[in-house]
N, C-alpha and C. Protein backbone atom coordinates (compact mmCIF):
# COMPACT_ATOMS: atom_id res chain seq x y z
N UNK A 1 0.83 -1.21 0.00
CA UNK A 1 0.00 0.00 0.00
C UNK A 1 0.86 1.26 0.00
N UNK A 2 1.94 1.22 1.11
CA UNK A 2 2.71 2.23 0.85
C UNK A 2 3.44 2.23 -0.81
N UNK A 3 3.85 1.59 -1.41
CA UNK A 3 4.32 1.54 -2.73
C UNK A 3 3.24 2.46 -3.83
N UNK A 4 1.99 1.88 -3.18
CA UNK A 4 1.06 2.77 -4.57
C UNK A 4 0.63 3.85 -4.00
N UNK A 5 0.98 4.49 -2.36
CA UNK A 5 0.43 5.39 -2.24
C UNK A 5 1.40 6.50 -3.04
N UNK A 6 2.89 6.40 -2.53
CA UNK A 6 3.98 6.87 -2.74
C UNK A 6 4.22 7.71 -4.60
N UNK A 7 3.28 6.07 -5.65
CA UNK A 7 3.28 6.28 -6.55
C UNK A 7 2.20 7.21 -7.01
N UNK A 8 0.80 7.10 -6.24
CA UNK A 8 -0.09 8.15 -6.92
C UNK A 8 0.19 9.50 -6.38
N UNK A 9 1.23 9.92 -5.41
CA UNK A 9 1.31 11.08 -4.56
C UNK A 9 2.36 11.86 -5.77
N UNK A 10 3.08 10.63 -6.25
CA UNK A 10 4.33 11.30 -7.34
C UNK A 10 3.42 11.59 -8.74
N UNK A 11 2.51 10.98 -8.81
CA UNK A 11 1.62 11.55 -10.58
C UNK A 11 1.25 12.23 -10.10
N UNK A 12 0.76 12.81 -8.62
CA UNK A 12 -0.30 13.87 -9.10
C UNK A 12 1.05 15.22 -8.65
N UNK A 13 2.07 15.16 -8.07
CA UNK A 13 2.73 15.99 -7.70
C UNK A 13 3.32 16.62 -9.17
N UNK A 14 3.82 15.33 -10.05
CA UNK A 14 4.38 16.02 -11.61
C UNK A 14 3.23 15.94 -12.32
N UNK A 15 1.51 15.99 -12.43
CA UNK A 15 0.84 16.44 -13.14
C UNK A 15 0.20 17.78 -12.52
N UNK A 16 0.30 18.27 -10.82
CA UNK A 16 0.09 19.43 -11.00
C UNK A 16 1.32 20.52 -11.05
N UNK A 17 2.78 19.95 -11.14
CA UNK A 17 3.89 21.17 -11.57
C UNK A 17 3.37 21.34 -12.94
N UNK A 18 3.01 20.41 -14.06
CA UNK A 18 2.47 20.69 -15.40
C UNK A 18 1.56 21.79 -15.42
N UNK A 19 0.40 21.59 -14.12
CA UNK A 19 -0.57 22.22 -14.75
C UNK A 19 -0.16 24.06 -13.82
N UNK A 20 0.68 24.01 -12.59
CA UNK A 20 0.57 25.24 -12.55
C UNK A 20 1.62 25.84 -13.25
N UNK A 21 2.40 25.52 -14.06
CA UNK A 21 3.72 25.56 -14.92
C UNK A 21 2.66 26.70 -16.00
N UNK A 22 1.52 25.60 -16.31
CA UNK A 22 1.05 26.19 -17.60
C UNK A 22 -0.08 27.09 -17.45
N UNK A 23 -0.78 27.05 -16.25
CA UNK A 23 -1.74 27.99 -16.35
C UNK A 23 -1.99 28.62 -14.84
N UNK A 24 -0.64 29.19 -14.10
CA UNK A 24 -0.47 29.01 -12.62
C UNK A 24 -1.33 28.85 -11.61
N UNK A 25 -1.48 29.05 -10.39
CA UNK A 25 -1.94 28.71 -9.22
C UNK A 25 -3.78 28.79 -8.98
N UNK A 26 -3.90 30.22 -9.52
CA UNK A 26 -5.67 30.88 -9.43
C UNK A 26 -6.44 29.39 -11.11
N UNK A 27 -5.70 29.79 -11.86
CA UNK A 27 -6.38 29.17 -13.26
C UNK A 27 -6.36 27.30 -13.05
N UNK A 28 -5.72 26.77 -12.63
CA UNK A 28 -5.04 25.36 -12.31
C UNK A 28 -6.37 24.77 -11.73
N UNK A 29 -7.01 23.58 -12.23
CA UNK A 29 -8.26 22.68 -11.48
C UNK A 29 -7.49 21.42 -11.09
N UNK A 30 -8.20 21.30 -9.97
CA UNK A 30 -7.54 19.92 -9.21
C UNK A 30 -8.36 18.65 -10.33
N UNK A 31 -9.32 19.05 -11.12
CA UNK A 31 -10.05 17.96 -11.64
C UNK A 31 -9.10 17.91 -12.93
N UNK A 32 -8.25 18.88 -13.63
CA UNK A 32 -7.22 18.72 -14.44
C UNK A 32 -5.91 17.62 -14.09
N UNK A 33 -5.67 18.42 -12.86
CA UNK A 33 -4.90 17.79 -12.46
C UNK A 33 -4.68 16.47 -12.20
N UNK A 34 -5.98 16.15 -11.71
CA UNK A 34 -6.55 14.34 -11.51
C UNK A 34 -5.94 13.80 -12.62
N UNK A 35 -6.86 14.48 -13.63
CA UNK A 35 -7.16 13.90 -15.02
C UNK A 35 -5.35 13.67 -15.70
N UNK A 36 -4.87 14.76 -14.89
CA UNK A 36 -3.48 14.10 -16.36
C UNK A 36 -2.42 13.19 -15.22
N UNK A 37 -2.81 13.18 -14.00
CA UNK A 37 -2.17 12.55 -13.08
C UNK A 37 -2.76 10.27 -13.37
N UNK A 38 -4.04 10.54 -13.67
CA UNK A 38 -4.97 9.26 -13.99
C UNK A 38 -5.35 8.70 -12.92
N UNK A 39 -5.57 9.58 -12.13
CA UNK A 39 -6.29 9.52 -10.56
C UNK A 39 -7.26 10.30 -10.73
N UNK A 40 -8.25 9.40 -9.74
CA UNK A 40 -9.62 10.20 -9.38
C UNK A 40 -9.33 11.65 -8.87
N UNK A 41 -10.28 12.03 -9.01
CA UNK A 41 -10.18 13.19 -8.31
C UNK A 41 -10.66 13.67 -6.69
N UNK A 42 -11.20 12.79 -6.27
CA UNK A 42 -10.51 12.72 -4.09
C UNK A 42 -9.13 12.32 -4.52
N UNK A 43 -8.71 11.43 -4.89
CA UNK A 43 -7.26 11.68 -4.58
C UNK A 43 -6.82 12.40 -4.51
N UNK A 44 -6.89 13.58 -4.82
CA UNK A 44 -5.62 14.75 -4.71
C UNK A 44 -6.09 15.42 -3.33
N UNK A 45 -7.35 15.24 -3.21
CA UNK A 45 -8.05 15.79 -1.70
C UNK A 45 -7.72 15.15 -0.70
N UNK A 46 -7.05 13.34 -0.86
CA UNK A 46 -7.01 12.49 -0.30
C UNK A 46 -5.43 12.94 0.28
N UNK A 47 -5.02 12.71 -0.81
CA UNK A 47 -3.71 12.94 -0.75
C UNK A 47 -2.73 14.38 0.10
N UNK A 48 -3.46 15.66 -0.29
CA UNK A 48 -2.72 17.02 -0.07
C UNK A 48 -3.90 18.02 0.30
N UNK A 49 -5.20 17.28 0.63
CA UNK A 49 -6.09 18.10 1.29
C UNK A 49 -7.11 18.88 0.63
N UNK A 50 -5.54 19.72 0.15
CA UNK A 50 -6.49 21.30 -0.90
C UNK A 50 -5.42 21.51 -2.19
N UNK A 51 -6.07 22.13 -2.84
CA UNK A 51 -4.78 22.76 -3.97
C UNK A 51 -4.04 23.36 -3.82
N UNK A 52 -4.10 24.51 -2.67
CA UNK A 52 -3.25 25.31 -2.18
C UNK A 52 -1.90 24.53 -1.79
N UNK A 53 -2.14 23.25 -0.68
CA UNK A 53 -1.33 22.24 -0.52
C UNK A 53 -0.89 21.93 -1.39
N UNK A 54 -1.31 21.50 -2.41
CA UNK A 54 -0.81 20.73 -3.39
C UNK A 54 0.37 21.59 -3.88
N UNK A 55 -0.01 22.66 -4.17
CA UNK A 55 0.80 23.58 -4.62
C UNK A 55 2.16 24.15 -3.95
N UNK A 56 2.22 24.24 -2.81
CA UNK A 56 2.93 24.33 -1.46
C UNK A 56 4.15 23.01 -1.71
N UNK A 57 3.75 21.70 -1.88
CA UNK A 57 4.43 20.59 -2.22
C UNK A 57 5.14 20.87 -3.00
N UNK A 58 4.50 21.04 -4.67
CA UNK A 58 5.58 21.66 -5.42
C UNK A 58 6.52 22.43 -5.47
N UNK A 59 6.22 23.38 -4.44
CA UNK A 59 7.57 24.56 -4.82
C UNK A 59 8.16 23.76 -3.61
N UNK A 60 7.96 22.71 -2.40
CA UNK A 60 9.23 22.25 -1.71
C UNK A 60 9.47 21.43 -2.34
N UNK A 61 9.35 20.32 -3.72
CA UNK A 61 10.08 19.66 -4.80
C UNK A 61 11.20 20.32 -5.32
N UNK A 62 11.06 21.65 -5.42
CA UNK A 62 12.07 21.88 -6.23
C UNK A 62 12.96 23.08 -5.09
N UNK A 63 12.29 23.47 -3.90
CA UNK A 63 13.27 24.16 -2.74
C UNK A 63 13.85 23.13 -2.62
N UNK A 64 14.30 21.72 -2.03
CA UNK A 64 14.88 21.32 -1.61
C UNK A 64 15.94 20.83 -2.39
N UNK A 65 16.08 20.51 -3.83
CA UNK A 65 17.22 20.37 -4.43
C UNK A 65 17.52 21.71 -4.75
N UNK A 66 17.30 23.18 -4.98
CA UNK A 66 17.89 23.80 -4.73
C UNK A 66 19.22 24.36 -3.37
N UNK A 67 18.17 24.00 -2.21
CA UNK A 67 19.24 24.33 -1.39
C UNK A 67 20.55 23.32 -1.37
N UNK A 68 20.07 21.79 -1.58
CA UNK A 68 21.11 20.68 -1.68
C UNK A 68 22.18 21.10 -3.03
N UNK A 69 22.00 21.85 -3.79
CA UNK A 69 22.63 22.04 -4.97
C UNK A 69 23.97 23.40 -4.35
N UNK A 70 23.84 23.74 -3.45
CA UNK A 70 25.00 24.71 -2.24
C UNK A 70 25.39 23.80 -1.74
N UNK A 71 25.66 22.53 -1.59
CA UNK A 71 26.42 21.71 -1.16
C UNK A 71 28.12 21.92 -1.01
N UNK A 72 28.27 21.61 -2.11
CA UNK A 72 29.44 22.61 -2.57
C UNK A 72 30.51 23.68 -1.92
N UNK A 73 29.49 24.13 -1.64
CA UNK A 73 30.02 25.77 -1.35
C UNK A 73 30.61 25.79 -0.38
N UNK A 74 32.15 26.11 0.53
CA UNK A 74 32.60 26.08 1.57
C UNK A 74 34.33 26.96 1.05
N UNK A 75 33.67 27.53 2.24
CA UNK A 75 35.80 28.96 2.00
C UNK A 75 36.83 28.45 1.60
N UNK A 76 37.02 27.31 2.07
CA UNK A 76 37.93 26.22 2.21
C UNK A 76 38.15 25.24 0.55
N UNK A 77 37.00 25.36 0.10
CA UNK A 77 36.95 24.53 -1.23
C UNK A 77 37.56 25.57 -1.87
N UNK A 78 38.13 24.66 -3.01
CA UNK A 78 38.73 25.24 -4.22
C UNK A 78 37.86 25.72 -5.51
N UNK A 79 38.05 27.04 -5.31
CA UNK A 79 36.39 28.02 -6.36
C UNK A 79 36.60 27.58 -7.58
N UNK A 80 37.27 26.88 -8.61
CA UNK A 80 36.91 26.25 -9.45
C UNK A 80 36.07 25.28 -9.43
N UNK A 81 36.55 24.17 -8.62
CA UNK A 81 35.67 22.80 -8.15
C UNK A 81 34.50 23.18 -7.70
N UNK A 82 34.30 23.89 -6.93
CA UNK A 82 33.04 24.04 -5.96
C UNK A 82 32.02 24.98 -7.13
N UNK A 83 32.70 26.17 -8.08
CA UNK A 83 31.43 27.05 -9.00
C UNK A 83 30.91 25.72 -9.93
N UNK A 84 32.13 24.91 -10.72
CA UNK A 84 32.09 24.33 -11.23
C UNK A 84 30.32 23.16 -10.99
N UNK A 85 30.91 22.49 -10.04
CA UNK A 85 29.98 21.87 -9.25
C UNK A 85 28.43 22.30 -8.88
N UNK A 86 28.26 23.36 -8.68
CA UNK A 86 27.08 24.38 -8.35
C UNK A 86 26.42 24.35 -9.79
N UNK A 87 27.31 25.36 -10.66
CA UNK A 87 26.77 24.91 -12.00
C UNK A 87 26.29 23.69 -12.39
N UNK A 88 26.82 22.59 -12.38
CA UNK A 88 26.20 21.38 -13.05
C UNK A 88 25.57 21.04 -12.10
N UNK A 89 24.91 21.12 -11.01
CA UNK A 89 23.62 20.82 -10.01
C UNK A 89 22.75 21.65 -10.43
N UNK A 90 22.89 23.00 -10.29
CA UNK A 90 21.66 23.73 -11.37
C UNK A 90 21.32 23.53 -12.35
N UNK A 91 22.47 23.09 -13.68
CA UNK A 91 21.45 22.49 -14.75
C UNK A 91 20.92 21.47 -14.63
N UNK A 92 21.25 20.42 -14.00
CA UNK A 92 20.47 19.44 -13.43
C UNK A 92 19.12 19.48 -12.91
N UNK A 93 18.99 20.56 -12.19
CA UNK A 93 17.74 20.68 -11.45
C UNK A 93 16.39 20.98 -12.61
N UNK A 94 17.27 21.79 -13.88
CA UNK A 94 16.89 22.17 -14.96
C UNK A 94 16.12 21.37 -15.90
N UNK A 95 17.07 20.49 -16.21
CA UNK A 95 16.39 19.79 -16.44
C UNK A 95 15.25 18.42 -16.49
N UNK A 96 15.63 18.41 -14.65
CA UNK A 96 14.91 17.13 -13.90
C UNK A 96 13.63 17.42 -13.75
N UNK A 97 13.61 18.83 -13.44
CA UNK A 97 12.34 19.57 -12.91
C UNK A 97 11.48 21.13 -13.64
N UNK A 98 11.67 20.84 -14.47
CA UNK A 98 11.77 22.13 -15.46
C UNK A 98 10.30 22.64 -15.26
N UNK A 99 9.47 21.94 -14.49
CA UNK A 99 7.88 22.57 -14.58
C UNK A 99 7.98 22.65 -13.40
N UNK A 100 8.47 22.44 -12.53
CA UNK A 100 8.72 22.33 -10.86
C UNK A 100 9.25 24.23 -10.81
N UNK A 101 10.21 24.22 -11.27
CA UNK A 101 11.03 25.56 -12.17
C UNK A 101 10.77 26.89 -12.26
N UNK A 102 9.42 26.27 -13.31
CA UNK A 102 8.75 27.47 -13.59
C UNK A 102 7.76 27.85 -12.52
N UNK A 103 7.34 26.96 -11.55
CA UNK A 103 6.75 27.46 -11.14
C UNK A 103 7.26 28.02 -10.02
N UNK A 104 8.52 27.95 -9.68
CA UNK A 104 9.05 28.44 -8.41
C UNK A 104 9.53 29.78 -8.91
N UNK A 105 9.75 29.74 -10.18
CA UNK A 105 10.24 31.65 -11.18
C UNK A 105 8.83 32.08 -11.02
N UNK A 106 7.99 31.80 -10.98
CA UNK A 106 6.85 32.57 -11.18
C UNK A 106 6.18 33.06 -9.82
N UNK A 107 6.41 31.69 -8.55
CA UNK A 107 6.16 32.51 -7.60
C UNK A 107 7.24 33.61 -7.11
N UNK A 108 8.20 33.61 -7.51
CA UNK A 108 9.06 34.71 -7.38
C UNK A 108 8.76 35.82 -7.62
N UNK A 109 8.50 35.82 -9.19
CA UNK A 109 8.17 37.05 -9.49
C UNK A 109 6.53 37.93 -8.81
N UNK A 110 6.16 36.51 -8.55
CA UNK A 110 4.79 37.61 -7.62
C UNK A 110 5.23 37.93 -6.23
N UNK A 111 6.48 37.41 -5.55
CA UNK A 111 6.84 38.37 -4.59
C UNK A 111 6.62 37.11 -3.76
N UNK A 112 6.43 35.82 -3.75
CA UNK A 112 6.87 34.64 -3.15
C UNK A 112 5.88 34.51 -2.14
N UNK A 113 4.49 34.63 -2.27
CA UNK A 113 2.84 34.77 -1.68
C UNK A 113 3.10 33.37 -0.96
N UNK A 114 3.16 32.40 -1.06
CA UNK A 114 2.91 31.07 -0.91
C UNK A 114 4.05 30.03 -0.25
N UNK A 115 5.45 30.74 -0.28
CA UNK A 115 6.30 30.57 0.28
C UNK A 115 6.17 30.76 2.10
N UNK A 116 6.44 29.70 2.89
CA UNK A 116 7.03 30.28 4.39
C UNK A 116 7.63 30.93 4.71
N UNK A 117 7.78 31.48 6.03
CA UNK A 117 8.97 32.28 6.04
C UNK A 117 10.52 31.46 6.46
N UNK A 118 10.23 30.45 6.64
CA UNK A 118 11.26 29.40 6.81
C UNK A 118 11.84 29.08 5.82
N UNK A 119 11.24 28.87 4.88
CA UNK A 119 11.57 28.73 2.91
C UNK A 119 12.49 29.80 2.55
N UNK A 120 11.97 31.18 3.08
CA UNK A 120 12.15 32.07 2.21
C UNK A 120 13.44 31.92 3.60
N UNK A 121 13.98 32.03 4.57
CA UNK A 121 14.96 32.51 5.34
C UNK A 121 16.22 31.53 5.05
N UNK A 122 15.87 30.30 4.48
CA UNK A 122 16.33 29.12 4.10
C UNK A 122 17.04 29.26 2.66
N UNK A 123 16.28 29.91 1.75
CA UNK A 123 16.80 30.60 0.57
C UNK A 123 17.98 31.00 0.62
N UNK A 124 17.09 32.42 1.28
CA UNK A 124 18.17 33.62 1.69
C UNK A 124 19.78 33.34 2.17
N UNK A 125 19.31 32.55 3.42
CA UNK A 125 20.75 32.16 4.00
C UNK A 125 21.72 31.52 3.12
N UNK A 126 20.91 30.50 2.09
CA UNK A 126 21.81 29.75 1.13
C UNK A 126 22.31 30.53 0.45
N UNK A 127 22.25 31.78 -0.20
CA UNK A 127 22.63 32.66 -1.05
C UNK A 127 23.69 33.44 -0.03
N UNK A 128 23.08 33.95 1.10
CA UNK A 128 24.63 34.74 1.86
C UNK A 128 25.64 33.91 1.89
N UNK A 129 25.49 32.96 2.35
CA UNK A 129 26.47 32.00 2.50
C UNK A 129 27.31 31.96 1.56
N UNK A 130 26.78 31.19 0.32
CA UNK A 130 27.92 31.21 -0.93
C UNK A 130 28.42 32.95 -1.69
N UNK A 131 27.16 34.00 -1.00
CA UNK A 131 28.00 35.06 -1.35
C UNK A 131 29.24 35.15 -0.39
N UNK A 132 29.01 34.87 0.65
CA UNK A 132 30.33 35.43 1.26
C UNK A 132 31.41 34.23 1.27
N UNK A 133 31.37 33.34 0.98
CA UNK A 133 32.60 31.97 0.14
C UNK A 133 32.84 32.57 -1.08
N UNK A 134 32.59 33.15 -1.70
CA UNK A 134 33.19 33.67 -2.69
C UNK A 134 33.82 35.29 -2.39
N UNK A 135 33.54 36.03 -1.39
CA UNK A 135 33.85 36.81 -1.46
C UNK A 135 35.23 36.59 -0.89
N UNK A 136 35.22 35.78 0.12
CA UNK A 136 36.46 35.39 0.96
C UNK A 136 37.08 34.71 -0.19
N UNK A 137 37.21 34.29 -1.04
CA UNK A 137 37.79 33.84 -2.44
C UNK A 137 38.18 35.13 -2.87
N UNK A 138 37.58 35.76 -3.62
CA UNK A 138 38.19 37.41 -3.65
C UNK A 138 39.11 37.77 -2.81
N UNK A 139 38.89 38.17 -1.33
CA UNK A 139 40.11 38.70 -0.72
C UNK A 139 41.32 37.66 -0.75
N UNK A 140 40.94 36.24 -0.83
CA UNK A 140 41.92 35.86 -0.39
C UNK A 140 43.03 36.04 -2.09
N UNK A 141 42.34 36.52 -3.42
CA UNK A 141 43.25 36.33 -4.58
C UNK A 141 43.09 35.07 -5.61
N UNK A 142 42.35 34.37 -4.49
CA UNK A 142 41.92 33.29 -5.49
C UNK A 142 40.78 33.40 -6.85
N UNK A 143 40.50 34.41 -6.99
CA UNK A 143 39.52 34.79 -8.09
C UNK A 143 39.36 36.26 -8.47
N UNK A 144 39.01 36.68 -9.36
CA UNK A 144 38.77 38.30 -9.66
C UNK A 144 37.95 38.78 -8.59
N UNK A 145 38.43 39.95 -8.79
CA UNK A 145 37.41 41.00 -7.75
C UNK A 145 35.97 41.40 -8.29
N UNK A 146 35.32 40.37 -8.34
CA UNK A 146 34.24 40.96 -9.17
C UNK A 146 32.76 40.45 -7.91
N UNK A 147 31.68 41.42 -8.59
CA UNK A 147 30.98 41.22 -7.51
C UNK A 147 29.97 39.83 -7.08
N UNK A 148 30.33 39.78 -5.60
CA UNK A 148 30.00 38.36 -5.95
C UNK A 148 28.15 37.96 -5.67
N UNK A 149 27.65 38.92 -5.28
CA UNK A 149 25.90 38.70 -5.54
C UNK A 149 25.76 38.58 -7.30
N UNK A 150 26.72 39.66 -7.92
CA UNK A 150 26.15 39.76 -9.34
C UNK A 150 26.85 38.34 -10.00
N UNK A 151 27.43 37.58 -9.61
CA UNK A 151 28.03 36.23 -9.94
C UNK A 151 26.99 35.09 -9.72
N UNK A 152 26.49 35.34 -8.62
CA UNK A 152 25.41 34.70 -7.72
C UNK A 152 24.19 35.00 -8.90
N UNK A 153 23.92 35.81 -9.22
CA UNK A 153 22.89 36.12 -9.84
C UNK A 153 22.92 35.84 -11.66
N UNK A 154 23.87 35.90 -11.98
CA UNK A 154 24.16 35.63 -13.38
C UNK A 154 24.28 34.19 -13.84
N UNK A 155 24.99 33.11 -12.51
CA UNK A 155 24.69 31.87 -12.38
C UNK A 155 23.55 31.12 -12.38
N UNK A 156 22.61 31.95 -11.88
CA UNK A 156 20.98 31.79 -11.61
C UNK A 156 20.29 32.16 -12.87
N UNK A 157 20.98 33.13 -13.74
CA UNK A 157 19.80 32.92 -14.95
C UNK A 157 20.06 32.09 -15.67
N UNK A 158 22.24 31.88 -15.89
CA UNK A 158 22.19 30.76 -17.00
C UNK A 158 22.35 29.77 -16.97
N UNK A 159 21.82 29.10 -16.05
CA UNK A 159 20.88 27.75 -15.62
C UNK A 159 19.75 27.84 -15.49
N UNK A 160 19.26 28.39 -14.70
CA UNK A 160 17.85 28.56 -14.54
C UNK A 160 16.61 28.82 -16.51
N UNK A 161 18.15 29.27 -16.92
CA UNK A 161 17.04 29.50 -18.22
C UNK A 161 16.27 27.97 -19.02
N UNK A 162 17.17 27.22 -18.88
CA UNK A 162 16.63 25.95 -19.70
C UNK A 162 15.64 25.20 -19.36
N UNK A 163 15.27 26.14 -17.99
CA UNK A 163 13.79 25.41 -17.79
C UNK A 163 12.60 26.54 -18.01
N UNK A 164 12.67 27.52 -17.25
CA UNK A 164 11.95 28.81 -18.00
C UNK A 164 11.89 29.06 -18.66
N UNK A 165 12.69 28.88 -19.78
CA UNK A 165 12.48 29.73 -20.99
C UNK A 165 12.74 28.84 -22.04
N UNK A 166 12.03 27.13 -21.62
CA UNK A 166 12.99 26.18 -22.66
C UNK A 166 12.13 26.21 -24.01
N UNK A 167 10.76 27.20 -24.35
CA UNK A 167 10.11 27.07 -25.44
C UNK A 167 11.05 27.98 -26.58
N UNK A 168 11.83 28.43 -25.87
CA UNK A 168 12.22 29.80 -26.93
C UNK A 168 13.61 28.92 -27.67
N UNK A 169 14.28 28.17 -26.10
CA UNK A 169 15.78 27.65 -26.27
C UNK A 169 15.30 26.49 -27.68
N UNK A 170 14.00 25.92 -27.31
CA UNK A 170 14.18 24.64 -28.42
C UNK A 170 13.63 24.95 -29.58
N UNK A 171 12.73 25.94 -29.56
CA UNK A 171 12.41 26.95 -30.82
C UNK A 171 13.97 27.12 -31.79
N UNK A 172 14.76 27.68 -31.31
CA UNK A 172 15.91 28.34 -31.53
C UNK A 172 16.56 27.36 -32.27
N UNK A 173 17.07 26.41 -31.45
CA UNK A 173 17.66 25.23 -31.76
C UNK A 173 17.01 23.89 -32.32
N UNK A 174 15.86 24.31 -33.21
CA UNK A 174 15.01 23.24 -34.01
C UNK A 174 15.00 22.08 -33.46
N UNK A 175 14.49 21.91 -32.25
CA UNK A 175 14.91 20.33 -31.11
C UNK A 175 13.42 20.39 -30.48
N UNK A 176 12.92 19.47 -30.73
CA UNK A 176 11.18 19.44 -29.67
C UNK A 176 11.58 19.18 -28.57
N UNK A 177 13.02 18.13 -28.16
CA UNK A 177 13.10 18.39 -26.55
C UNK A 177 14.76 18.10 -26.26
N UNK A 178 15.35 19.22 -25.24
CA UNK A 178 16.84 19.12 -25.30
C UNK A 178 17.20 17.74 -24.91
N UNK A 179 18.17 16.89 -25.63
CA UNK A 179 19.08 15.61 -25.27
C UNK A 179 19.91 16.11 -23.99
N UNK A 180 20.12 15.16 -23.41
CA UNK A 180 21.17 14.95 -22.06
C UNK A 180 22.65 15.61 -22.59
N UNK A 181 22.89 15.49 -23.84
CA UNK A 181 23.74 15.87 -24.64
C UNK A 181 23.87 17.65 -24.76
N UNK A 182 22.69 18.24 -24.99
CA UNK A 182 22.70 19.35 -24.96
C UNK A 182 22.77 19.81 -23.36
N UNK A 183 22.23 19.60 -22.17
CA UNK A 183 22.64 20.03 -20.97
C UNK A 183 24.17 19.54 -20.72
N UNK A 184 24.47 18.83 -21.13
CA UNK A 184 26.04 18.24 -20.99
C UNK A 184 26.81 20.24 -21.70
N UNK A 185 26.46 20.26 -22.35
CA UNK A 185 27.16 21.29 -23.48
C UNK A 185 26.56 22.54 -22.63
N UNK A 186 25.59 22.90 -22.64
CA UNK A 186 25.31 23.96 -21.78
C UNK A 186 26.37 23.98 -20.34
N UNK A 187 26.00 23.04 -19.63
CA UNK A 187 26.74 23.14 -18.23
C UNK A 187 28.48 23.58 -18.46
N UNK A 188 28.94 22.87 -19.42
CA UNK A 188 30.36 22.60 -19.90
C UNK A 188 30.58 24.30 -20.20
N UNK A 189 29.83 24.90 -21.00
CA UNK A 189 29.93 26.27 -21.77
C UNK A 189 29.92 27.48 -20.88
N UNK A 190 28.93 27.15 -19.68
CA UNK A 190 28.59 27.94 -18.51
C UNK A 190 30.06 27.97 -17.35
N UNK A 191 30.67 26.96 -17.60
CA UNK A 191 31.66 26.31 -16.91
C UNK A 191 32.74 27.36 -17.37
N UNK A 192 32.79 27.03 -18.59
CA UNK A 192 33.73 27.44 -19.43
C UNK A 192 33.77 29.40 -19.12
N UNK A 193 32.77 30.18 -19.03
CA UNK A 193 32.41 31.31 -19.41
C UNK A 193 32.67 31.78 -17.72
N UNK A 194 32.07 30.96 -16.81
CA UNK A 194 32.32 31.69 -15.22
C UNK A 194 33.54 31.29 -14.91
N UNK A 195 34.41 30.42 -15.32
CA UNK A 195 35.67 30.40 -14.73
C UNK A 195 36.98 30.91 -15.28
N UNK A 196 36.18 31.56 -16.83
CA UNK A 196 37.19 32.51 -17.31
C UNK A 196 37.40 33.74 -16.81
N UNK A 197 35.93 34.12 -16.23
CA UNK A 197 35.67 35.38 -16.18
C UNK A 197 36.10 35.47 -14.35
N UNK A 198 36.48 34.45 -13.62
CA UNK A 198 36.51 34.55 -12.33
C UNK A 198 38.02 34.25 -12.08
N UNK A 199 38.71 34.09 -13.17
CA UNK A 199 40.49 33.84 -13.24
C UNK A 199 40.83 34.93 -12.62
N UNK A 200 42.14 35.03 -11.46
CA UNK A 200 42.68 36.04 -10.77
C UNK A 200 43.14 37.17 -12.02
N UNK A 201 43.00 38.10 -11.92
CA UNK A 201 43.78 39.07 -12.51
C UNK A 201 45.20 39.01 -12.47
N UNK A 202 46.01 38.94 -13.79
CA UNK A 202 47.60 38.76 -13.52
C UNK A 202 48.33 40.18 -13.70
């Protein structure tokens, strides 16, 4: 029983990131959701109560491999290995969870309504943190003096884009859906571009 509960809790969790991905939180029916999950519809009542819940679930699907994706990050690590590393956990997340994604960019941009404040302090902290491991990388010479929120932040779009914005990326690149091959090349390129640009000044 636990096996099939586990399994209908996971369809309806990746059929409602689909559906608030595509038509967010207010527009989104739990009877949609049923429907592309192939569960009744108490199940999802059964399961997460309300939609609101339901919804709540999703964005901790994809908070929690975010914060695990700062793993990495420590004064002590070597800022090649460790950006390096960060990068290819974000495209990862990219492309594991790409509707999970969007919907965590979108509650963002409404100012993060639905988020805790535990979520959101949990965020936050993950971001000071690796800002100030990199900054202590800076003083110490091990990397350019450059700023390290706007590093923090430039890392975050070019990963973060291949799931937000992957109608435009596969538009572009005549591909109905990116190969493992193409995130291989993205991560590698991103790699390539922050650790040129984070080389000590000689």
């Amino acid at each position: 029983m636990s096996s099939i509960r586990e399994r209908n809790k996971e369809l309806i969790l990746r059929a409602a990131s689909e559906e608030f991905a595509d038509k967010g939180f207010a527009a989104s029916k739990t009877s949609d959701i049923a429907a592309k999950a192939g569960v009744p519809k108490p199940n999802v009542y059964y399961y997460f109560k309300s939609k609101e819940n339901l919804y709540r679930e999703v964005l901790e699907s994809i908070i929690d491999p975010i914060l695990r994706a700062s793993t990495p990050f420590n004064a002590d690590g070597e800022p090649n290995e460790v950006l390096s590393n960060y990068i290819r956990s974000k495209i990862l997340i990219s492309r594991d969870l790409p509707f999970a994604s969007k919907v965590f960019a979108s509650e963002i941009m409404h100012g993060a309504p639905h988020l805790s404040e535990k979520q959101v302090e949990q965020l936050n902290a993950q971001a000071r943190h690796n800002i100030e491991c990199i900054q202590i990388w800076i003083d110490r010479g091990q990397i350019a003096p450059i700023d390290p929120h706007h590093l923090m932040f430039s890392i975050w779009a070019a990963t973060q884009t291949y799931a937000d914005f992957d109608w435009q990326i596969t538009a572009i690149t005549g591909k109905a859906k990116l190969e493992d091959s193409d995130y291989e090349a993205a991560t590698q390129t991103i790699i390539r571009l922050v650790l040129k640009g984070c080389a000590p000044d000689r």
